[in-house]
C-alpha atoms as a PDB file:
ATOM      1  CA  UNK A   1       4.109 -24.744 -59.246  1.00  0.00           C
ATOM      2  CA  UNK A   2       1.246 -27.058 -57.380  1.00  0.00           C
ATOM      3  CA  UNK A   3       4.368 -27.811 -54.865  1.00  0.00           C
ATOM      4  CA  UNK A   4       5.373 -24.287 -53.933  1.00  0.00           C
ATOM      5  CA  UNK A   5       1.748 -24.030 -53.248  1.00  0.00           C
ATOM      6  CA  UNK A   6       1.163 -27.039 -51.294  1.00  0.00           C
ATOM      7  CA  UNK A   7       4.710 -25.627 -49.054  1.00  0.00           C
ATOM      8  CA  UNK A   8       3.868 -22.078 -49.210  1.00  0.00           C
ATOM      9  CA  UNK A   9       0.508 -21.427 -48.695  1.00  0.00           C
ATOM     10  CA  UNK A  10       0.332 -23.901 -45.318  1.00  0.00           C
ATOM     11  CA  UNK A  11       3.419 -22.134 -44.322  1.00  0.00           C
ATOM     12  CA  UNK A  12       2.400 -18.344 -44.727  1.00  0.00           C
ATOM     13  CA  UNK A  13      -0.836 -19.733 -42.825  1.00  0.00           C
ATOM     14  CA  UNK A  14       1.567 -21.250 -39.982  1.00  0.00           C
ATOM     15  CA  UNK A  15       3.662 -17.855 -39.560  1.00  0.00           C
ATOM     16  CA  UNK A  16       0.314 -15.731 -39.158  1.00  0.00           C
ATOM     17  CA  UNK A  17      -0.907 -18.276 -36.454  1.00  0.00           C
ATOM     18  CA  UNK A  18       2.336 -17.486 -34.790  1.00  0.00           C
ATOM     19  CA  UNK A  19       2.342 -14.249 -35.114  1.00  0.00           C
ATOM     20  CA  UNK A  20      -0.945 -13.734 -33.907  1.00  0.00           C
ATOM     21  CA  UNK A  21      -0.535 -16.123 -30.825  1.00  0.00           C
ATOM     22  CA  UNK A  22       2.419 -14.134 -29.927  1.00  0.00           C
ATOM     23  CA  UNK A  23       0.615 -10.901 -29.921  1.00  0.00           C
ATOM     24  CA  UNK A  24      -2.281 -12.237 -28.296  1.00  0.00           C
ATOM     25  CA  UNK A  25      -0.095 -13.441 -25.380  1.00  0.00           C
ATOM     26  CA  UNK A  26       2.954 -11.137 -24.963  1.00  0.00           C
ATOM     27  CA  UNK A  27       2.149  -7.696 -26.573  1.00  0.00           C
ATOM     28  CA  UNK A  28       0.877  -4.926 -25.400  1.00  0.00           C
ATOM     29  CA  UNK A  29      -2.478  -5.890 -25.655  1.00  0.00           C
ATOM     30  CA  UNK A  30      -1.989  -9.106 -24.509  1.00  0.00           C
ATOM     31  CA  UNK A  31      -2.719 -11.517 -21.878  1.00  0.00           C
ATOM     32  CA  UNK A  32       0.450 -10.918 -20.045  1.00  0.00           C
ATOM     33  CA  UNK A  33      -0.346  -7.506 -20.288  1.00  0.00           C
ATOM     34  CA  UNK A  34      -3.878  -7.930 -19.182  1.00  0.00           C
ATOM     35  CA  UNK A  35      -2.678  -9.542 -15.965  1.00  0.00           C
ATOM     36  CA  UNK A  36      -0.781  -7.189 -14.947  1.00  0.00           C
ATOM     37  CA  UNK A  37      -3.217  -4.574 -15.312  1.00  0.00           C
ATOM     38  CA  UNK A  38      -5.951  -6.467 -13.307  1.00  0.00           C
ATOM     39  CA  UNK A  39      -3.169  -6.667 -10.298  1.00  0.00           C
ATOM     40  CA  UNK A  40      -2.636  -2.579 -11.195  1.00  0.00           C
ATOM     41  CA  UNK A  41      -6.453  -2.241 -10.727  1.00  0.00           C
ATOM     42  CA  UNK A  42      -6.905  -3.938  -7.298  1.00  0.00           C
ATOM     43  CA  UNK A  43      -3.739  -1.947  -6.280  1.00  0.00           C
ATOM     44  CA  UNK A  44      -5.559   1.438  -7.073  1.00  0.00           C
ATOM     45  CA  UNK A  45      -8.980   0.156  -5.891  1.00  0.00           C
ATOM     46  CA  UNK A  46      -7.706  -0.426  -2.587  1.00  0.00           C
ATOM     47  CA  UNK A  47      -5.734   2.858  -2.286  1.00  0.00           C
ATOM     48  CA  UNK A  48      -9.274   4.890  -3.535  1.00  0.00           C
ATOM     49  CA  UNK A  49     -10.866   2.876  -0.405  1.00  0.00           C
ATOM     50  CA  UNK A  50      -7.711   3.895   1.983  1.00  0.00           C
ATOM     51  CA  UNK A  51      -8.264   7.759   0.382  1.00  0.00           C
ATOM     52  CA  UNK A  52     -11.800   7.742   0.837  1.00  0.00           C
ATOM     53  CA  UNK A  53     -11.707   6.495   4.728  1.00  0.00           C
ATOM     54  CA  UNK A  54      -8.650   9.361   5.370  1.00  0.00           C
ATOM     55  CA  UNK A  55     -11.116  11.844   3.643  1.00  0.00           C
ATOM     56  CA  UNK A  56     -14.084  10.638   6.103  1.00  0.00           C
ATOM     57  CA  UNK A  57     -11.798  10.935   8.951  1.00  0.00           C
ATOM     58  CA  UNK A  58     -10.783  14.494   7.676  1.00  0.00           C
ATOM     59  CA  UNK A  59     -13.770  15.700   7.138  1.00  0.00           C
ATOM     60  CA  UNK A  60     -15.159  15.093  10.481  1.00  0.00           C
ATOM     61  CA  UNK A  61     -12.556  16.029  11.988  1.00  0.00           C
ATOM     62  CA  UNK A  62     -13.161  19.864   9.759  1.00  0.00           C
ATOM     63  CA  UNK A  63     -16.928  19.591  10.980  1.00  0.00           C
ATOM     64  CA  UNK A  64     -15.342  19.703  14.635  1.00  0.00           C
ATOM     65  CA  UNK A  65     -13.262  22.936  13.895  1.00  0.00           C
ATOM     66  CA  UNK A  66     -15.889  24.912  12.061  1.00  0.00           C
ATOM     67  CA  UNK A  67     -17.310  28.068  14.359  1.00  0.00           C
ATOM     68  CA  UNK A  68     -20.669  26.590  14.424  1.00  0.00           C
ATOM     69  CA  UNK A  69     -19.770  22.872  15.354  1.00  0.00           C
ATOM     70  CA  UNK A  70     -16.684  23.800  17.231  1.00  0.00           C
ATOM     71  CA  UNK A  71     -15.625  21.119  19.802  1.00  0.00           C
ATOM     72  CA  UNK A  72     -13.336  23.137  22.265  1.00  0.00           C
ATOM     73  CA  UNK A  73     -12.561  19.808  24.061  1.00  0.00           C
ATOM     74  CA  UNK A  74     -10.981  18.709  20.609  1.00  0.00           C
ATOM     75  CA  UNK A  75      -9.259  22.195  19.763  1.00  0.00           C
ATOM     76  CA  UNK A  76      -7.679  21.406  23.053  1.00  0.00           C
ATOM     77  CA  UNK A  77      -6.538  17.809  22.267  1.00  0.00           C
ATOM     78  CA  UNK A  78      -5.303  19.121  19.063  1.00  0.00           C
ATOM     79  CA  UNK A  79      -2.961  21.743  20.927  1.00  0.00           C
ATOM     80  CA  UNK A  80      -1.579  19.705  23.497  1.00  0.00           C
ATOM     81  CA  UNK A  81      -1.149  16.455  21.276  1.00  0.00           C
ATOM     82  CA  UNK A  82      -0.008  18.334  17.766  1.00  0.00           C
ATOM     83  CA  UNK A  83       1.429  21.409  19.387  1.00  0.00           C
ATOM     84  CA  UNK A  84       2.834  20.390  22.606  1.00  0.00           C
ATOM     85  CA  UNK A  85       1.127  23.373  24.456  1.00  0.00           C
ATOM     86  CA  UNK A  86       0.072  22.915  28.195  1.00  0.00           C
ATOM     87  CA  UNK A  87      -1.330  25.393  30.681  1.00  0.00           C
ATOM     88  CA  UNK A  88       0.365  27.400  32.943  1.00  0.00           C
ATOM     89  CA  UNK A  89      -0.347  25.536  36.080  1.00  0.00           C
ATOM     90  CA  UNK A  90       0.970  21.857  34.453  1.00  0.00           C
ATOM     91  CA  UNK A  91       3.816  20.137  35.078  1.00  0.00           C
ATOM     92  CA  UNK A  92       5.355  18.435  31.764  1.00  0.00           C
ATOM     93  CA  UNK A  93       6.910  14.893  33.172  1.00  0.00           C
ATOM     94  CA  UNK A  94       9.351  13.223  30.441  1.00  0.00           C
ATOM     95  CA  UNK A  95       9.144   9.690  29.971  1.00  0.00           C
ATOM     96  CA  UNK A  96      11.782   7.481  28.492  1.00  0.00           C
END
């Protein structure tokens, strides 16, 4: 009996050590795990920074379009950049 014990009981203790060693590394709580989800986090920290300078950009370009604040010079660049309009009196010269 005394040598089952002395086998078993360091060996149960040996299989729960690598059992929770292999959780701790690989699962999905794990280091590996944790890695990647630091690498996720600068990934989506970077695109809220990208988001929040388009949103800037957007904005102040809405502040230029509102009736109060209305820039008629920009209205105009709008037109003739997104639209393709010109006046009457232009000539449109194609470039290739």
């Amino acid at each position: 009996m005394k040598a089952v014990k002395a086998i078993l009981l360091p060996g149960v203790i040996g299989a729960l050590i690598l059992y929770f060693s292999y959780w701790a590394l690989a699962g999905d709580q794990g280091l590996a795990r944790w890695t990647t989800l630091q690498g996720d986090e600068e990934t989506l920290i970077a695109d809220i920074e990208r988001l929040k300078a388009e949103r800037d950009v957007l904005e102040t370009s809405l502040v230029r379009l509102r009736d109060r604040t209305m820039d008629l010079d920009y209205v105009e660049e709008i037109a003739r950049t997104k639209l393709s309009y010109v006046r009457a009196d232009e000539l449109i010269v194609a470039v290739r």
